[in-house]
C-alpha atoms as a PDB file:
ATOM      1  CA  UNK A   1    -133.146 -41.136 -74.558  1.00  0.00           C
ATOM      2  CA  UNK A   2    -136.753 -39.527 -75.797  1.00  0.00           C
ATOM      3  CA  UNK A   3    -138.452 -37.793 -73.480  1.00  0.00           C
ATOM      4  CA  UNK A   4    -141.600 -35.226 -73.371  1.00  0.00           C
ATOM      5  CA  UNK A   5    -142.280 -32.608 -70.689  1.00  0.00           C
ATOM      6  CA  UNK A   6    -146.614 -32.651 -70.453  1.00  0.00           C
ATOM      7  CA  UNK A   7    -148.235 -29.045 -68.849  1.00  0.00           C
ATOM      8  CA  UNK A   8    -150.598 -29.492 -66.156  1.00  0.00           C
ATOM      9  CA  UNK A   9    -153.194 -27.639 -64.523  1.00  0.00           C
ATOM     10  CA  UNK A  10    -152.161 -27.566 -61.023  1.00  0.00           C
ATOM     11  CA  UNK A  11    -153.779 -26.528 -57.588  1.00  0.00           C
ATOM     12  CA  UNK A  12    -151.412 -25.494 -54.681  1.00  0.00           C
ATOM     13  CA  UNK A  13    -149.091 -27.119 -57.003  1.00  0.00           C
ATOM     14  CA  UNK A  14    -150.389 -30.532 -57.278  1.00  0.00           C
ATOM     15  CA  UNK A  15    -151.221 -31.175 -61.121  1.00  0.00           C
ATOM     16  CA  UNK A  16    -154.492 -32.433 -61.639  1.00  0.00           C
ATOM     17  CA  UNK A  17    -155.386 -32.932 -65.349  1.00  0.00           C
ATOM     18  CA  UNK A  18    -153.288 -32.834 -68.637  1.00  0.00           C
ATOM     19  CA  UNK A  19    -153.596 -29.182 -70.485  1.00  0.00           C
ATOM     20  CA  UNK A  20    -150.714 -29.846 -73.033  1.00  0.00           C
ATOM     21  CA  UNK A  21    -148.977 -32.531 -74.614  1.00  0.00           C
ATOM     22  CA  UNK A  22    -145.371 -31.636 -74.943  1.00  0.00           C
ATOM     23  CA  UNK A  23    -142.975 -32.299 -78.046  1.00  0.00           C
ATOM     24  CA  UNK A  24    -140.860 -35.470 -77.588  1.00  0.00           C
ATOM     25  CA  UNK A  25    -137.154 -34.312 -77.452  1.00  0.00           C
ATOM     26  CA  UNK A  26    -133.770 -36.669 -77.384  1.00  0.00           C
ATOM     27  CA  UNK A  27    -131.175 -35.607 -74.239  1.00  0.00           C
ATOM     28  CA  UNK A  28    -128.121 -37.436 -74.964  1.00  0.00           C
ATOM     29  CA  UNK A  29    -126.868 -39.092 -71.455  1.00  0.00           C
ATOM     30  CA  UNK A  30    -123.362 -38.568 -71.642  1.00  0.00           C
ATOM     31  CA  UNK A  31    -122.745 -34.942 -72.506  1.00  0.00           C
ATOM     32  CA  UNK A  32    -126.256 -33.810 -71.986  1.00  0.00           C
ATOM     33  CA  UNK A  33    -126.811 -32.159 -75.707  1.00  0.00           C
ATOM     34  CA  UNK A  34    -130.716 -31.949 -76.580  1.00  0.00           C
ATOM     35  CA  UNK A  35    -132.192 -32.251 -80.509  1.00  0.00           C
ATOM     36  CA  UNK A  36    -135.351 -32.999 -81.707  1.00  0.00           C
ATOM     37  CA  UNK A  37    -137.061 -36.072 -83.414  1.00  0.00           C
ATOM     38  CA  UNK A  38    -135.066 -35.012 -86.696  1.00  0.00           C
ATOM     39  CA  UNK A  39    -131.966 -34.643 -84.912  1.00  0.00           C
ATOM     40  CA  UNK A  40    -131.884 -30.925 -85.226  1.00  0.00           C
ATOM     41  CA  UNK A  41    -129.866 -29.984 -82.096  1.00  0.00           C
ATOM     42  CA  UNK A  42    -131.491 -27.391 -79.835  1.00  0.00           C
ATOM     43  CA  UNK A  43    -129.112 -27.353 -77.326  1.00  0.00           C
ATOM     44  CA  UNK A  44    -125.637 -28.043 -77.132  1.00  0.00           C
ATOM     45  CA  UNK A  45    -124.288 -28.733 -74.021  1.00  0.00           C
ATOM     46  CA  UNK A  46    -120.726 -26.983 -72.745  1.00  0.00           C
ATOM     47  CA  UNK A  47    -117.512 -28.357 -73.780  1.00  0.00           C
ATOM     48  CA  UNK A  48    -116.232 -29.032 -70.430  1.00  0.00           C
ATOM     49  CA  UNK A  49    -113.076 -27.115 -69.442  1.00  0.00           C
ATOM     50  CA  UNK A  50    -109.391 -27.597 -69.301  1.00  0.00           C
ATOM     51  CA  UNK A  51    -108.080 -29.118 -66.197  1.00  0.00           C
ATOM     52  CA  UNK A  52    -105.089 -27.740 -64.251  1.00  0.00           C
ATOM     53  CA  UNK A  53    -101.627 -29.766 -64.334  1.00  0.00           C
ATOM     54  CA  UNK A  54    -100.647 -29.166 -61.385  1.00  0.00           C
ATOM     55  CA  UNK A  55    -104.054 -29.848 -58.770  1.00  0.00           C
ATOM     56  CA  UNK A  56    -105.980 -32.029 -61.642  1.00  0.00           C
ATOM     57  CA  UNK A  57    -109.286 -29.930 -61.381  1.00  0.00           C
ATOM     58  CA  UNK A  58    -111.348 -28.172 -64.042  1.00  0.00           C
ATOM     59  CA  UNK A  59    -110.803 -24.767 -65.121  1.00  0.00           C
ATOM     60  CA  UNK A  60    -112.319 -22.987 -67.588  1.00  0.00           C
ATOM     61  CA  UNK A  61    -109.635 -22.230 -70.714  1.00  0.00           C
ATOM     62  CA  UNK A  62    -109.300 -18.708 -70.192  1.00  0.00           C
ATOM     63  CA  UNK A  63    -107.864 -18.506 -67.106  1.00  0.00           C
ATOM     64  CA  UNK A  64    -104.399 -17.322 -66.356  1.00  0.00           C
ATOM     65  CA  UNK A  65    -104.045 -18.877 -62.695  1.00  0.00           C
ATOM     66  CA  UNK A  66    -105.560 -21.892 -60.571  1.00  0.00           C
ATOM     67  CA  UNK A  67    -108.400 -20.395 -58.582  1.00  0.00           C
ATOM     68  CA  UNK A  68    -107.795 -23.807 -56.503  1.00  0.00           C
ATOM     69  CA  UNK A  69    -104.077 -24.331 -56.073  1.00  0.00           C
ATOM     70  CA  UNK A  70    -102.710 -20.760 -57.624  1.00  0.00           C
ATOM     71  CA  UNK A  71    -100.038 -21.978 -59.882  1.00  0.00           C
ATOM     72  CA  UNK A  72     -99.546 -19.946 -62.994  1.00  0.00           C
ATOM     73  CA  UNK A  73    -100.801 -22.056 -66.079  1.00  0.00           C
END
């Protein structure tokens, strides 16, 4: 999806005139990575983490132990 984040001069923050045209950037809607118009990405999003066999939830790959059900992994 293209988008574009404008600046605004704003009063007791509520904007009242355009100061700045922003650049028009793509945010994918599934996993959240951003790029430019050229496709250059400028922000990857986080590979999300390993879940735990035992409880189902997601845990980050490093970890030794469940931090929600305690089972050794």
């Amino acid at each position: 999806r293209l988008r574009r984040v404008d600046h605004y001069l704003s009063l007791f923050f509520i904007p009242l005139f355009p100061v700045k045209r922003g650049r028009p950037f793509l945010k994918c809607q599934s996993c959240g990575a951003i790029s430019d118009e050229s496709g250059q990405t400028l922000y990857a999003a986080e590979k999300p983490g390993t879940k735990c066999p035992y409880c189902g939830r997601e845990i980050e790959s490093s970890f030794r132990f469940c931090p929600y059900c305690g089972r050794t992994l």
